[in-house]
Protein backbone atom coordinates (compact mmCIF):
# COMPACT_ATOMS: atom_id res chain seq x y z
CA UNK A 1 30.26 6.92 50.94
CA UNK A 2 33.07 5.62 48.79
CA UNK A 3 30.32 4.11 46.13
CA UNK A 4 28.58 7.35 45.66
CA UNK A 5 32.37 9.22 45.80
CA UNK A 6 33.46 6.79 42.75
CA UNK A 7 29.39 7.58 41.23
CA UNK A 8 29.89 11.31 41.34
CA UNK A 9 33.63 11.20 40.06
CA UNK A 10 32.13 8.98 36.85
CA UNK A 11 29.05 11.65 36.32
CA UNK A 12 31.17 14.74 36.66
CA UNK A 13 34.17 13.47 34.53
CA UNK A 14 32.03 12.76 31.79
CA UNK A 15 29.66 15.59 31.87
CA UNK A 16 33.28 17.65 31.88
CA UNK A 17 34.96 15.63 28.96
CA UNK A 18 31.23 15.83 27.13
CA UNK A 19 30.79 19.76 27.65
CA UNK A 20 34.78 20.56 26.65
CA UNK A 21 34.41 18.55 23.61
CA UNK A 22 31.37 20.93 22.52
CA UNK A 23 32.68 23.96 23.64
CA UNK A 24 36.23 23.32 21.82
CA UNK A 25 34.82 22.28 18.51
CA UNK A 26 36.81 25.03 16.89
CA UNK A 27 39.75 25.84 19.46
CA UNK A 28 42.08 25.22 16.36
CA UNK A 29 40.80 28.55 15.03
CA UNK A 30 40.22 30.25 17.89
CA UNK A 31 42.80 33.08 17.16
CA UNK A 32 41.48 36.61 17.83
CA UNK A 33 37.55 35.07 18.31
CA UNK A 34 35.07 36.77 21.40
CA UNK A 35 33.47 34.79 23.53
CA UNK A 36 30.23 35.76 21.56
CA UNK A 37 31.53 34.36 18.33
CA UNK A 38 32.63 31.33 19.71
CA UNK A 39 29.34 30.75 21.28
CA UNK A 40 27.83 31.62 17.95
CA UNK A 41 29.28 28.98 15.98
CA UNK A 42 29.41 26.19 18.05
CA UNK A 43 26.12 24.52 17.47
CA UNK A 44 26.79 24.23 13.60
CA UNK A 45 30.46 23.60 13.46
CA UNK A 46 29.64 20.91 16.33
CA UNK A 47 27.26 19.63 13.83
CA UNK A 48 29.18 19.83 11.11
CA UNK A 49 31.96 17.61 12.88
CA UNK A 50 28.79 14.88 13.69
CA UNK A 51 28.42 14.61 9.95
CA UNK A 52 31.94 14.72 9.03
CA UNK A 53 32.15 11.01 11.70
CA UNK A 54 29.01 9.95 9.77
CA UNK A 55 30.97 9.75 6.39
CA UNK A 56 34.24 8.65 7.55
CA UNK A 57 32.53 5.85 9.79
CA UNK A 58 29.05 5.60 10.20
CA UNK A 59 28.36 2.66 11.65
CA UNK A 60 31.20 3.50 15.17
CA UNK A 61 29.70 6.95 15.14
CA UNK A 62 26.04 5.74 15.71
CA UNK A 63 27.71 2.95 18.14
CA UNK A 64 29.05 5.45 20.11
CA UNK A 65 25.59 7.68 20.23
CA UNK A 66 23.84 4.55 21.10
CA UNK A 67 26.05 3.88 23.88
CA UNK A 68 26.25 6.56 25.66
CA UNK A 69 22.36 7.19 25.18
CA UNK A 70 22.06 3.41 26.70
CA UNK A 71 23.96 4.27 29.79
CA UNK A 72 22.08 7.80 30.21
CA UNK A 73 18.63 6.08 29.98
CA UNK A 74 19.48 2.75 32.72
CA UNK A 75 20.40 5.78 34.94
CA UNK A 76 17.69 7.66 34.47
CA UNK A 77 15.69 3.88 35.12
CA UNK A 78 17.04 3.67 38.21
CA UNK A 79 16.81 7.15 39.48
CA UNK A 80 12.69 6.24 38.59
CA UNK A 81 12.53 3.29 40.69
CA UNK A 82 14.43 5.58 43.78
CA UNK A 83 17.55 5.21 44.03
CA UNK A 84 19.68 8.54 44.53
CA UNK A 85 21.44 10.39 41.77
CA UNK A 86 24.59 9.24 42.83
CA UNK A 87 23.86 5.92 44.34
CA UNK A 88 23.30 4.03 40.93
CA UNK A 89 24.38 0.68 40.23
CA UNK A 90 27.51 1.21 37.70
CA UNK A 91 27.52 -2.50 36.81
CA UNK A 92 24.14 -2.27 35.63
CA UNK A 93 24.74 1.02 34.05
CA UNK A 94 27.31 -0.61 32.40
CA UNK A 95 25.52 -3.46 30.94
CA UNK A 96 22.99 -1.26 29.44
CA UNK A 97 25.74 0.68 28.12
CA UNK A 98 27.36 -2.19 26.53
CA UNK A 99 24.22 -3.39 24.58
CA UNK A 100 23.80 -0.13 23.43
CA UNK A 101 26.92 0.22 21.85
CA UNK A 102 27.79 -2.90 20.52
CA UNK A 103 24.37 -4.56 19.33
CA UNK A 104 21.79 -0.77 19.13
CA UNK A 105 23.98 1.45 17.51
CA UNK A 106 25.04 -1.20 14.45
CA UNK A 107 22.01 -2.90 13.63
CA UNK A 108 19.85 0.16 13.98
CA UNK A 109 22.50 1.37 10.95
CA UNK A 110 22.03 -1.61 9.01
CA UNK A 111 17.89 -2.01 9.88
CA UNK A 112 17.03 1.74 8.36
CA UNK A 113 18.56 0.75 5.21
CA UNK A 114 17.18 -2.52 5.07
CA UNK A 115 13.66 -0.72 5.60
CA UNK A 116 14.10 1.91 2.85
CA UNK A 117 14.85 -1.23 0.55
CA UNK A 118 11.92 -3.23 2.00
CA UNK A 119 9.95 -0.07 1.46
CA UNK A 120 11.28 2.06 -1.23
CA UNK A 121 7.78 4.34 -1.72
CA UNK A 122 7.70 7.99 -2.14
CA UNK A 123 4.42 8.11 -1.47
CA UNK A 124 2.28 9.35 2.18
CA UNK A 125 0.85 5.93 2.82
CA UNK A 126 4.49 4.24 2.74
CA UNK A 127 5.16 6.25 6.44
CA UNK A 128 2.96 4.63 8.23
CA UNK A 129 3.55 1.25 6.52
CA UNK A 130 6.91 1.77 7.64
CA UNK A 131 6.09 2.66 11.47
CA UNK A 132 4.05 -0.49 11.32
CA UNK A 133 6.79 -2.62 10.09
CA UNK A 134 8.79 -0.91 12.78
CA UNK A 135 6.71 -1.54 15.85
CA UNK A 136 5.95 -5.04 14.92
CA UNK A 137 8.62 -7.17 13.37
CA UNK A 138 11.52 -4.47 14.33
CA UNK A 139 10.63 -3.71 17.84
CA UNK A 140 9.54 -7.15 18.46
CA UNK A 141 12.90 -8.30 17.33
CA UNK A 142 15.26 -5.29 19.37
CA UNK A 143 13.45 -5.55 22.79
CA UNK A 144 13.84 -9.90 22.53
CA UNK A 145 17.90 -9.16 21.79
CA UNK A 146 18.41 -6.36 24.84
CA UNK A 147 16.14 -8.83 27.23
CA UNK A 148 18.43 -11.25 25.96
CA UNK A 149 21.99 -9.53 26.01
CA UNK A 150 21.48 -7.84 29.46
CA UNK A 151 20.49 -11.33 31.10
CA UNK A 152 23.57 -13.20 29.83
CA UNK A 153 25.88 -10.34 30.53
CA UNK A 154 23.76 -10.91 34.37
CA UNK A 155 25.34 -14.04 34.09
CA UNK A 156 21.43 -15.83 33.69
CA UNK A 157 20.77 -19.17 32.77
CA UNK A 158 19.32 -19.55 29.71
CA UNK A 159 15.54 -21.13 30.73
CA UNK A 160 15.56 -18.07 33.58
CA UNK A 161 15.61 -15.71 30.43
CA UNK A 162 13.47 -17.00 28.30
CA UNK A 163 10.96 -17.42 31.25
CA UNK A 164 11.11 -14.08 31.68
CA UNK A 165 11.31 -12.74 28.19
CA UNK A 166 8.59 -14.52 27.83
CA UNK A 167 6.56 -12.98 30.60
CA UNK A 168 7.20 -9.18 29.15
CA UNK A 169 7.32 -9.82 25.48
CA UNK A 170 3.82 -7.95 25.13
CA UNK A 171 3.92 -5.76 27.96
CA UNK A 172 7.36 -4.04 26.33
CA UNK A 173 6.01 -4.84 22.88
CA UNK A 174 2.39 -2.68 23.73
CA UNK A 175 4.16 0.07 26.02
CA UNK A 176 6.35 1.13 22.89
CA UNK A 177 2.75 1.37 21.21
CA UNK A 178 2.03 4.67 23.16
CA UNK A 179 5.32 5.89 22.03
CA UNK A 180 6.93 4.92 18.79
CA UNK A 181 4.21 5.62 16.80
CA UNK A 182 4.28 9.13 17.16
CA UNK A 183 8.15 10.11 16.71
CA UNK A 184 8.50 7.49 13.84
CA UNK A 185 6.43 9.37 11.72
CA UNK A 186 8.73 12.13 11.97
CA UNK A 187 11.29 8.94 11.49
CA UNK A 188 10.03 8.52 8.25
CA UNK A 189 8.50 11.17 7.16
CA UNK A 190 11.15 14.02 8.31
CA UNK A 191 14.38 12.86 8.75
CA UNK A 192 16.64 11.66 6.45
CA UNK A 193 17.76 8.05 6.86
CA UNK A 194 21.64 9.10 7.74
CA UNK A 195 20.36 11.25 10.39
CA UNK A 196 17.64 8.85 11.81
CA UNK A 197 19.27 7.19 14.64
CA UNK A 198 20.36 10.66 16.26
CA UNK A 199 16.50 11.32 16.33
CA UNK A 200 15.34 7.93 17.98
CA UNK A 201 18.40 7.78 20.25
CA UNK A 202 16.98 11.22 21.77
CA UNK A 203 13.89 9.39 22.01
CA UNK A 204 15.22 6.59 23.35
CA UNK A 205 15.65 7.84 26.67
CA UNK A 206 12.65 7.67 27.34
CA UNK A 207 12.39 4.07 25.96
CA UNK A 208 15.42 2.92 27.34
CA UNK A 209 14.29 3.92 30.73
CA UNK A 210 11.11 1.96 30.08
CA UNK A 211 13.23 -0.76 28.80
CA UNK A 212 15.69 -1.09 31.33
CA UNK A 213 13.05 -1.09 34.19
CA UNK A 214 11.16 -3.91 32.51
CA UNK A 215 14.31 -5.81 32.27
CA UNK A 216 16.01 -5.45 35.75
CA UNK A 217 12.27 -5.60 37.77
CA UNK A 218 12.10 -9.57 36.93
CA UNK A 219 15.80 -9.99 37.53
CA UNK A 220 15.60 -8.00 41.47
CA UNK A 221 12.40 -9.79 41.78
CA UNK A 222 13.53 -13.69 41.54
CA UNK A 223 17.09 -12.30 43.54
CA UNK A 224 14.39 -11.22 46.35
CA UNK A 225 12.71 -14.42 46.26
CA UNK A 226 15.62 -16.58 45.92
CA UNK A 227 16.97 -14.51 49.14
CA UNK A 228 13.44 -15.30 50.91
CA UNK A 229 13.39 -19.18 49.98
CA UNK A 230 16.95 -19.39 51.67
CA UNK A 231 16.37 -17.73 54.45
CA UNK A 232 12.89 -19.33 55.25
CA UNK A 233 15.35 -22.72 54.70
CA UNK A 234 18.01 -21.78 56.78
CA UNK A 235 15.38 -20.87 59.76
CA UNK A 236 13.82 -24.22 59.31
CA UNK A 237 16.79 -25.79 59.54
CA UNK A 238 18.03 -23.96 62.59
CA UNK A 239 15.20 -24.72 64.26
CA UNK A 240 14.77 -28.44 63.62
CA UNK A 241 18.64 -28.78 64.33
CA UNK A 242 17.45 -26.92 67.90
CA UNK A 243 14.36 -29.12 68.39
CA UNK A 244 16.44 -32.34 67.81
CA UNK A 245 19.19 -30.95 70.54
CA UNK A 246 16.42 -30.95 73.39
């Protein structure tokens, strides 16, 4: 009970700090405004503020997006695989979180630009040379870093990850296949490259979910069969230490 308690206090304070924040966006001028109007201008002047952080600091404004999407999308993960809404793992949460912000956020900044370089065509055919590029060499490369990341931060040796890295490489790699494809051609073709990361990080819940669940499924797995293996080893020893009594 205190578990889900401290759960539900973390979902409700930040759906409360996450709602004020929109709904204040212009509380400075709020002098002599209806309800109505302030309801009316919220959605652009909140957007207006989201582009105002882009030019000051991109790359900590796309962090932040990317970690709070992260932590949304390993909760969503393990709502899927049953657990109540407020019975989630926070650790985990947290570690999803955490690669989000510090590694997703900054080198998805850095990777868009590198790809418009890479790929600096006007024309139709360089979208889908670009969504190639993207769900080969890039998504190759981002799923091996958040296997990676999430199984140090879980404290893994380094052979254990690798093992199993190695056993969903092309699972993950194929399962983004019936995904990515399709919202990266907006990606490419639609959105401009500032604004590209606020599109795919909407996306990314669903991916992340998919992500997280490939991730953490090996990890409870060998923690199940590591818990098997000891106790099958303690019984056997129990009962040869009871044999060799009589």
């Amino acid at each position: 009970m205190l578990d889900r308690g401290i759960n539900a206090a973390i979902v409700l304070s930040a759906s409360t700090y996450a709602l004020t924040k929109l709904l204040t966006v212009d509380q400075d001028y709020w002098h002599g405004w209806t309800i109505f109007e302030i309801l009316r201008y919220m959605p652009e002047h909140n957007w207006s503020a989201y582009e105002e952080a882009l030019k000051a600091n991109p790359v900590l404004a796309k962090m932040m997006i990317s970690g709070v999407v992260y932590s949304l999308g390993d909760w969503i993960a393990q709502c899927y695989e049953g657990k109540p809404i407020f019975e989630f793992d926070r650790t985990r949460m947290f570690r999803s979180g955490l690669v989000g912000f510090t590694l997703h956020g900054s080198l998805s900044h850095y990777y868009y630009h590198f790809c418009e370089s890479l790929f600096p065509f006007k024309d139709w055919w360089a979208v889908p040379v670009k969504v190639a590029f993207d769900q080969t060499a890039w998504s190759a490369l981002w799923n091996s870093i958040y296997f990676v990341a999430l199984g140090f931060l879980r404290w893994e040796s380094p052979s254990t990850i690798f093992r199993e890295l190695k056993a969903t490489f092309f699972p993950m790699l194929t399962a983004g296949w019936k995904l990515w494809p399709f919202a990266h051609l907006i990606t490419y073709g639609v959105v401009p490259i500032e604004q590209r990361l606020l599109w795919v990080d909407c996306v990314e819940l669903i991916w992340v979910t998919i992500l997280s669940t490939y991730s953490n499924e090996k990890s409870e797995a060998r923690i199940l069969d590591d818990s098997s293996t000891t106790d099958t080893q303690v019984y056997c020893i129990r009962t040869t230490t009871k044999y060799m009594k009589k």
